[in-house]
C-alpha atoms as a PDB file:
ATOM      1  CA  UNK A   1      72.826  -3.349 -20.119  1.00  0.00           C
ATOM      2  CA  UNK A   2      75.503  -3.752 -22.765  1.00  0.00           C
ATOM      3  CA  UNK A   3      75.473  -0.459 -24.028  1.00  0.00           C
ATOM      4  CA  UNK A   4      75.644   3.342 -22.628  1.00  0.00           C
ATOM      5  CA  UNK A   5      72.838   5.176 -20.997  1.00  0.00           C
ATOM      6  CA  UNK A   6      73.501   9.366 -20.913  1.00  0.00           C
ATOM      7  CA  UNK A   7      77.045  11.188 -21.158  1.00  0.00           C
ATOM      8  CA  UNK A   8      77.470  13.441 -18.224  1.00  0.00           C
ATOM      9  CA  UNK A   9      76.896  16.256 -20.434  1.00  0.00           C
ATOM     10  CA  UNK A  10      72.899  15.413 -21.131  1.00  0.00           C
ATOM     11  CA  UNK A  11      73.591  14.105 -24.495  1.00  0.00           C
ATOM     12  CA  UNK A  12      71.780  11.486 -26.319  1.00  0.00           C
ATOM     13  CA  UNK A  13      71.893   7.939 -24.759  1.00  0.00           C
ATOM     14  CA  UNK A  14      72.994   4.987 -26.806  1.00  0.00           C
ATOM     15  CA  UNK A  15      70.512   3.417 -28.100  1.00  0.00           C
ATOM     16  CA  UNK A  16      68.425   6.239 -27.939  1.00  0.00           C
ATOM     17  CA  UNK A  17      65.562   5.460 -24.915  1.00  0.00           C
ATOM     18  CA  UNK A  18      67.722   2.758 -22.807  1.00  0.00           C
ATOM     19  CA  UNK A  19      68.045   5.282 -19.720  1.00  0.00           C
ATOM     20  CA  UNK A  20      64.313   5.408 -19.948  1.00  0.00           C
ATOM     21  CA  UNK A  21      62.938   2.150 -21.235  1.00  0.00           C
ATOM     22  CA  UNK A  22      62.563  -0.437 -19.041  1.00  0.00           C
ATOM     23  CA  UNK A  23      62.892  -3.168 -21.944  1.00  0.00           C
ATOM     24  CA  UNK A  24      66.651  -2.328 -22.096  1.00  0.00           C
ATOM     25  CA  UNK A  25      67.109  -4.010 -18.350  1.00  0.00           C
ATOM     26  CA  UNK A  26      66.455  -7.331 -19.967  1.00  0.00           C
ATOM     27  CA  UNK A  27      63.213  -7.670 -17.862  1.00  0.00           C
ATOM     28  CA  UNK A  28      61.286  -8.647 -20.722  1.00  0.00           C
ATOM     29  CA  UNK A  29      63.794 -10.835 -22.590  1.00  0.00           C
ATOM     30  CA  UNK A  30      66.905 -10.095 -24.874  1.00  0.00           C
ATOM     31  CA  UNK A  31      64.866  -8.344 -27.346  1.00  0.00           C
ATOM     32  CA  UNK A  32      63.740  -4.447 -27.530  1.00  0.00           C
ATOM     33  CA  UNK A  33      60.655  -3.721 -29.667  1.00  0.00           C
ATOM     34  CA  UNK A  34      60.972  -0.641 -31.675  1.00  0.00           C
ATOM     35  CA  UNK A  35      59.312   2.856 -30.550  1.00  0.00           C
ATOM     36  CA  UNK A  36      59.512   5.019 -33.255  1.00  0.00           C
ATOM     37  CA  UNK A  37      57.552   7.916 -31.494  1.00  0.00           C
ATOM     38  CA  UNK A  38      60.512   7.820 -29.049  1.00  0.00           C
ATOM     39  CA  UNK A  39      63.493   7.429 -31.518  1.00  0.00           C
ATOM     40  CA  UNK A  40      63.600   3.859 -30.537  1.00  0.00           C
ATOM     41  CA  UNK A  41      65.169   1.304 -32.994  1.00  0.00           C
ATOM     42  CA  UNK A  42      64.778  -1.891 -30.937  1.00  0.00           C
ATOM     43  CA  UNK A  43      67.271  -4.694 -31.741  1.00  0.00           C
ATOM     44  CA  UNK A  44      68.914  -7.514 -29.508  1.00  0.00           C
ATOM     45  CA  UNK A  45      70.261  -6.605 -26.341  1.00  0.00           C
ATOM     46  CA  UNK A  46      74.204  -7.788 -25.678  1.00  0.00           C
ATOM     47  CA  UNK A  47      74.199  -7.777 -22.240  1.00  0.00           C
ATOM     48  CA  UNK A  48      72.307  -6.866 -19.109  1.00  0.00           C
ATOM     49  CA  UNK A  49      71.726  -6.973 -15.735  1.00  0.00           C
ATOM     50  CA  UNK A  50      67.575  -8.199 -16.252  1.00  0.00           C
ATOM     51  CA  UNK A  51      68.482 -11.865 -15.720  1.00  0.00           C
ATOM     52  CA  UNK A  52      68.938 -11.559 -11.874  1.00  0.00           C
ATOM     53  CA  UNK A  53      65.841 -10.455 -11.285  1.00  0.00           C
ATOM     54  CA  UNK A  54      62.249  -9.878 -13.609  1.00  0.00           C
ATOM     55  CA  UNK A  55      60.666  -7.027 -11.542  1.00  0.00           C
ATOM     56  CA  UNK A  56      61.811  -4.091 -13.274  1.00  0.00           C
ATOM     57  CA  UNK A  57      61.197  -2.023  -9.642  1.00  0.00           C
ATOM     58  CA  UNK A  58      64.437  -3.694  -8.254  1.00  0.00           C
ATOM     59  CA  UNK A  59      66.727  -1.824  -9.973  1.00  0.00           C
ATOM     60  CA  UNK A  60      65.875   1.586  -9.503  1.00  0.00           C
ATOM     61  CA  UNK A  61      66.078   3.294  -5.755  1.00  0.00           C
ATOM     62  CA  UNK A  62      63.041   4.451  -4.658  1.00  0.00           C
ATOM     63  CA  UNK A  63      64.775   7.263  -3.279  1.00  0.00           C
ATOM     64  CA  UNK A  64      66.259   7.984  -6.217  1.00  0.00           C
ATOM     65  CA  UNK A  65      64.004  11.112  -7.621  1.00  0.00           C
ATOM     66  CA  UNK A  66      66.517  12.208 -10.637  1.00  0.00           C
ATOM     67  CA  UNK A  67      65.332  12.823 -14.472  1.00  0.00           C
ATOM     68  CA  UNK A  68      67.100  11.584 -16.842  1.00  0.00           C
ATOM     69  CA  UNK A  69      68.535  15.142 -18.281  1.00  0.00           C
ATOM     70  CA  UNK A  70      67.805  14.460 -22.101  1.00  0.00           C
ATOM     71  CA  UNK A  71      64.796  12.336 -21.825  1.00  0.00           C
ATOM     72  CA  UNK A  72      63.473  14.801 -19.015  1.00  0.00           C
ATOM     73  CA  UNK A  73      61.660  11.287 -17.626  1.00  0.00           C
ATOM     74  CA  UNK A  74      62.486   9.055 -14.791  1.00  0.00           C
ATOM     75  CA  UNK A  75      65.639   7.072 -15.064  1.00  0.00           C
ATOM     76  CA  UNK A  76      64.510   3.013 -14.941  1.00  0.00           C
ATOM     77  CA  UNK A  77      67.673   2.362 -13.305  1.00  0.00           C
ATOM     78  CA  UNK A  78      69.828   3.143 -10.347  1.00  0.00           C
ATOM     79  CA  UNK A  79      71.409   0.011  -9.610  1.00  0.00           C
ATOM     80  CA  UNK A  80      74.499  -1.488 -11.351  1.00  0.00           C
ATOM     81  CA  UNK A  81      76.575  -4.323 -10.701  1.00  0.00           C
ATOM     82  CA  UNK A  82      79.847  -4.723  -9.295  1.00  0.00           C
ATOM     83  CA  UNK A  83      81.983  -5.453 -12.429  1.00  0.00           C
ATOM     84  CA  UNK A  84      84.322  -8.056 -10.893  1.00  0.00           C
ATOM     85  CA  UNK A  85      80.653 -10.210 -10.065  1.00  0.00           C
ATOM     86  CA  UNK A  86      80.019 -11.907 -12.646  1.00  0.00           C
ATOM     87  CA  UNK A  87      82.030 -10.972 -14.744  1.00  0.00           C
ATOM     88  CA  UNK A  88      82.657 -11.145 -18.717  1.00  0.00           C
ATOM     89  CA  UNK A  89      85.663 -13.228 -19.198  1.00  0.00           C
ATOM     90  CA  UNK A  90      87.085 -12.163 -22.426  1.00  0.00           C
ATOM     91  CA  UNK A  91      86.554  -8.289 -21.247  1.00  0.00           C
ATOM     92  CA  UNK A  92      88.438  -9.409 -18.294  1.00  0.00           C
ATOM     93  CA  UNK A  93      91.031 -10.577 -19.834  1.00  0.00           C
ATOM     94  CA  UNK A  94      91.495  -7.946 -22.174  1.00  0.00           C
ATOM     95  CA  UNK A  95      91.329  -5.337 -19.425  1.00  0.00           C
ATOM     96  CA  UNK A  96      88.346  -3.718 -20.742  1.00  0.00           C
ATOM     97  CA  UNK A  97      86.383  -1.163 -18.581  1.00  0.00           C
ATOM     98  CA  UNK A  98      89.936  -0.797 -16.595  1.00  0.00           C
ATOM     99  CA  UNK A  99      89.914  -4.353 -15.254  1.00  0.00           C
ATOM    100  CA  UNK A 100      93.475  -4.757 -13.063  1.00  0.00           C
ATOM    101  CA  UNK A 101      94.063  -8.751 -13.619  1.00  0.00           C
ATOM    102  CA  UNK A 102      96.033  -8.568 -10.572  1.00  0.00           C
ATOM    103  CA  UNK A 103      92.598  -8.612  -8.464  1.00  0.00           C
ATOM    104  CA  UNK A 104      90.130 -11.389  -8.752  1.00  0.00           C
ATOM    105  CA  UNK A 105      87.235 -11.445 -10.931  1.00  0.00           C
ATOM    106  CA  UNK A 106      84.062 -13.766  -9.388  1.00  0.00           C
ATOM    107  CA  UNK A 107      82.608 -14.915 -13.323  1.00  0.00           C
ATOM    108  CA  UNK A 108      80.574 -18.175 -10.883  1.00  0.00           C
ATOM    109  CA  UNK A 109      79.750 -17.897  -6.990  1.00  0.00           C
ATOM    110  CA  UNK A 110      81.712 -20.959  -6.894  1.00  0.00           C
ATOM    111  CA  UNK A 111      84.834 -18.542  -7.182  1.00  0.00           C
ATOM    112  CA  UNK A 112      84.593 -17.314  -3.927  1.00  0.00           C
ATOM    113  CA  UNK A 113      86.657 -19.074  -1.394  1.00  0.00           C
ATOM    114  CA  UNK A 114      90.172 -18.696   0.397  1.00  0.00           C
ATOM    115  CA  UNK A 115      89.632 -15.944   2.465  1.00  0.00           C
ATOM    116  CA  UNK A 116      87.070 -13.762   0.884  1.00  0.00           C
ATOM    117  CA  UNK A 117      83.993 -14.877   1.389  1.00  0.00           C
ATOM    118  CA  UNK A 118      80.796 -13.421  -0.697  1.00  0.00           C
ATOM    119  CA  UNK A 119      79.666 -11.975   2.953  1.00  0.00           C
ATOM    120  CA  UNK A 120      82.255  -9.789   1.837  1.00  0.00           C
ATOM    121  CA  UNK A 121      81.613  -8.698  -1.446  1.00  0.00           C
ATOM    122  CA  UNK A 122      79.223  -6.629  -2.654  1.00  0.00           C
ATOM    123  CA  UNK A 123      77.484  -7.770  -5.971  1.00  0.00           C
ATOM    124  CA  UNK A 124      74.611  -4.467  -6.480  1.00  0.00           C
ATOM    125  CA  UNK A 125      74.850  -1.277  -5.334  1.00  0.00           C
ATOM    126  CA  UNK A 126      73.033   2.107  -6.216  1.00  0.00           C
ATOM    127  CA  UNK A 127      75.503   4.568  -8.694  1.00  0.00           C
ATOM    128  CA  UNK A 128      75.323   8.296  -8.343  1.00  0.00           C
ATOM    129  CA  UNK A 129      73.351   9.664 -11.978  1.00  0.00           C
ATOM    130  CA  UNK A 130      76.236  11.191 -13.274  1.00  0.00           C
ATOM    131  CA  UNK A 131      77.960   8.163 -13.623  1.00  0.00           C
ATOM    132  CA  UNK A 132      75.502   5.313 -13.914  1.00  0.00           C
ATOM    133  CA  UNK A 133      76.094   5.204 -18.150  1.00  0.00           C
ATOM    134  CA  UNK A 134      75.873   1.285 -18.014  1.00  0.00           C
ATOM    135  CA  UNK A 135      75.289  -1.991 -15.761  1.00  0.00           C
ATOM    136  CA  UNK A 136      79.069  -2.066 -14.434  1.00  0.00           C
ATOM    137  CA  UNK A 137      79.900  -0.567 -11.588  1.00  0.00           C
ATOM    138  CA  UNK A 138      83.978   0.671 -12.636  1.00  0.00           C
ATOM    139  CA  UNK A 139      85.777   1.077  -9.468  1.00  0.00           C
ATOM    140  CA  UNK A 140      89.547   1.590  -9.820  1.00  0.00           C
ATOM    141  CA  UNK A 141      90.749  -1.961  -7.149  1.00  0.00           C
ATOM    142  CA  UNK A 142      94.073  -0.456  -6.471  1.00  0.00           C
ATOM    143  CA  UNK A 143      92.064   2.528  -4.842  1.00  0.00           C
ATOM    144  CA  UNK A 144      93.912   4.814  -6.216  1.00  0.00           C
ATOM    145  CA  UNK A 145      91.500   7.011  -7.537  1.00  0.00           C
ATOM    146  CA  UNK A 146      87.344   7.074  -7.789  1.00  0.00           C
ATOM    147  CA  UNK A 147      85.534   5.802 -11.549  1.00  0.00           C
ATOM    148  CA  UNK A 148      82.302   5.523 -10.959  1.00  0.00           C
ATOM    149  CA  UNK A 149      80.275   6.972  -7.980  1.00  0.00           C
ATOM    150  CA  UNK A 150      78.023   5.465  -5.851  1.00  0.00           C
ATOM    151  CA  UNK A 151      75.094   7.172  -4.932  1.00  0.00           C
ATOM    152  CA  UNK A 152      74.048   9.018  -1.927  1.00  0.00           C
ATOM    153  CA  UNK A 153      70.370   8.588  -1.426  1.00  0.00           C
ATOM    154  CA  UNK A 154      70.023   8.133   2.406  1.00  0.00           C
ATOM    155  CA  UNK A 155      72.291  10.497   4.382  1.00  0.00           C
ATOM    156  CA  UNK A 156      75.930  10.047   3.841  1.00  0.00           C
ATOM    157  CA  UNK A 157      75.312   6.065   2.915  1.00  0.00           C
ATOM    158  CA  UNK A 158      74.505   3.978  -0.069  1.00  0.00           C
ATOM    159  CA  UNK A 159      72.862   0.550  -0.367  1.00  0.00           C
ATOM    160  CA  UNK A 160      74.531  -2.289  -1.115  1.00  0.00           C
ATOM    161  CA  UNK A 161      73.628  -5.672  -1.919  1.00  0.00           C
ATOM    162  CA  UNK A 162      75.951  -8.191  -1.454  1.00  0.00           C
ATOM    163  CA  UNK A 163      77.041 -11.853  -3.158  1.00  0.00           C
ATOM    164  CA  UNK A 164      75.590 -14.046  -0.016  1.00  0.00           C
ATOM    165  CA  UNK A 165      72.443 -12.170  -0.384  1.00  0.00           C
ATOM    166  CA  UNK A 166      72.684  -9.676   2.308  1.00  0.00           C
ATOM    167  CA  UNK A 167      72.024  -5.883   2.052  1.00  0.00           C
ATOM    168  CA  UNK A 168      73.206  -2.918   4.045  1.00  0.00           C
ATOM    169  CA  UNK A 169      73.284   0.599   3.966  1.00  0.00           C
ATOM    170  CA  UNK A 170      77.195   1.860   3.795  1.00  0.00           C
ATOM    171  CA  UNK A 171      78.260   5.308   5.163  1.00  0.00           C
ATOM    172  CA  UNK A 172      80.863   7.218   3.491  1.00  0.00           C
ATOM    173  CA  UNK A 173      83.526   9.555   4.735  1.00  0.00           C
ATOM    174  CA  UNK A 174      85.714  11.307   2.601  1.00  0.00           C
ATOM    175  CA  UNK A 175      85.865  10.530  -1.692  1.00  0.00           C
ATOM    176  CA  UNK A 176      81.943   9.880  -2.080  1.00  0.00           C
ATOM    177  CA  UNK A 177      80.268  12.858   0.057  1.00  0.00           C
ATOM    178  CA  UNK A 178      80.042  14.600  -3.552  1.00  0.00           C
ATOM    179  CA  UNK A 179      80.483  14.077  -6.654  1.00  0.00           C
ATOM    180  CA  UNK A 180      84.090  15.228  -6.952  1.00  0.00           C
ATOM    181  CA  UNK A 181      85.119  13.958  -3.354  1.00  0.00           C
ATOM    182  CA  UNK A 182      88.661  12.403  -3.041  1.00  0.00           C
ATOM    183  CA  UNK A 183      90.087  10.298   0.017  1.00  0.00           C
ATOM    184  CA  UNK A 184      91.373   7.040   0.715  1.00  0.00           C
ATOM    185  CA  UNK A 185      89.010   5.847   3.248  1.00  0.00           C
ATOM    186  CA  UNK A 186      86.050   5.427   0.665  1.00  0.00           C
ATOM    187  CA  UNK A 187      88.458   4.046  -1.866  1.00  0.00           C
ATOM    188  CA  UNK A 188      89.802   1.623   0.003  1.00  0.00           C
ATOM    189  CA  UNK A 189      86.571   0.164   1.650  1.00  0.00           C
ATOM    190  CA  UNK A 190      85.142   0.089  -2.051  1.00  0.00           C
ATOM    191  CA  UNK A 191      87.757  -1.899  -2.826  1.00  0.00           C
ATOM    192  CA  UNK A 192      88.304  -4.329  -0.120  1.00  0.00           C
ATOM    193  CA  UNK A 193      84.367  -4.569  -0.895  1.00  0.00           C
ATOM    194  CA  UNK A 194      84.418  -5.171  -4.650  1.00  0.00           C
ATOM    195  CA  UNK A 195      86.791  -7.462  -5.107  1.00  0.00           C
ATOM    196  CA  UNK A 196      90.642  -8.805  -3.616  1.00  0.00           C
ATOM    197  CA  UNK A 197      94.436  -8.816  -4.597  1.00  0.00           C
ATOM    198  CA  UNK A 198      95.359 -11.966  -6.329  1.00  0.00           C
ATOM    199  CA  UNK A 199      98.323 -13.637  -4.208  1.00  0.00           C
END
């Protein structure tokens, strides 16, 4: 989406409206028309995660019954995307959004091959509310320690869509049962999910 949705906290998303609106998913093209009863500037989107799919509907969980805590409205979103998938190169490179260069970024599907296939990776998944801000998905590689959180809508699992164009439902053990969950076994299969160590 190129820029923020809520803080944690229930404070104002930037721009105001995109946790809301679906015309900040880049559904409807790179430009958002102005609302003015809502607050809503409009302008040129950056980035987003629209182009993969048109349907507004795909990216938000049916499952997923949350408000949005400022604009006390539906959220339009509950998917993000893995952000070693098609990736940005130059924030890659500069190690934005806590990018470890040591692990591979896929920026074309061409780029996976040598013993990590896109069966493998996951490209979408759904992210908890209280850390879905924006379209990445930041997951620490090293699995050292939880970013962002998936969410939990069915059970103890979260959906995942991966890079071949597969989707399954994965069920957690220890760091992602709650919001403030630690453990190594979710960290480490998020990882060896997302993305690999570069040899």
């Amino acid at each position: 989406m190129g820029t923020p949705n809520l803080t944690e906290d229930g404070s104002a998303d930037g721009p105001a409206g995109c946790a809301t609106n679906i015309n900040y998913l880049g559904v409807n093209g790179d430009t958002v028309p102005p609302d003015t009863a809502n607050g809503v500037s409009g302008g040129t989107l950056i980035g987003s995660i629209g182009s993969y799919a048109k349907a507004a509907g795909v990216y938000k969980c049916p499952a997923d019954k949350t408000l949005d805590v400022h604009w006390k409205a539906p959220r339009c979103r509950s998917v993000s995307a893995n952000m070693y998938v098609g990736a940005d190169k130059r924030q890659y490179l500069n190690q934005t959004y806590n990018y470890d260069r040591t692990y591979k970024a896929f920026f074309k599907f061409a780029d996976f091959s040598g013993g990590f296939p896109s069966t493998q990776c996951f490209e979408f998944l759904d992210e908890n509310p209280k850390s879905c801000n924006d379209g990445y998905f930041e997951f620490i590689a090293a699995s050292t320690y939880a970013n962002d959180r998936p969410a939990v809508n069915h059970g103890n699992s979260s959906s995942f869509s991966f890079a071949d164009g597969h989707c399954e439902l994965h069920k957690w053990s220890d760091a992602f049962l709650t919001i403030n969950g630690t453990g190594p076994i979710d960290l480490h299969w998020l990882s060896n999910h997302g993305t690999v160590k570069i040899n």
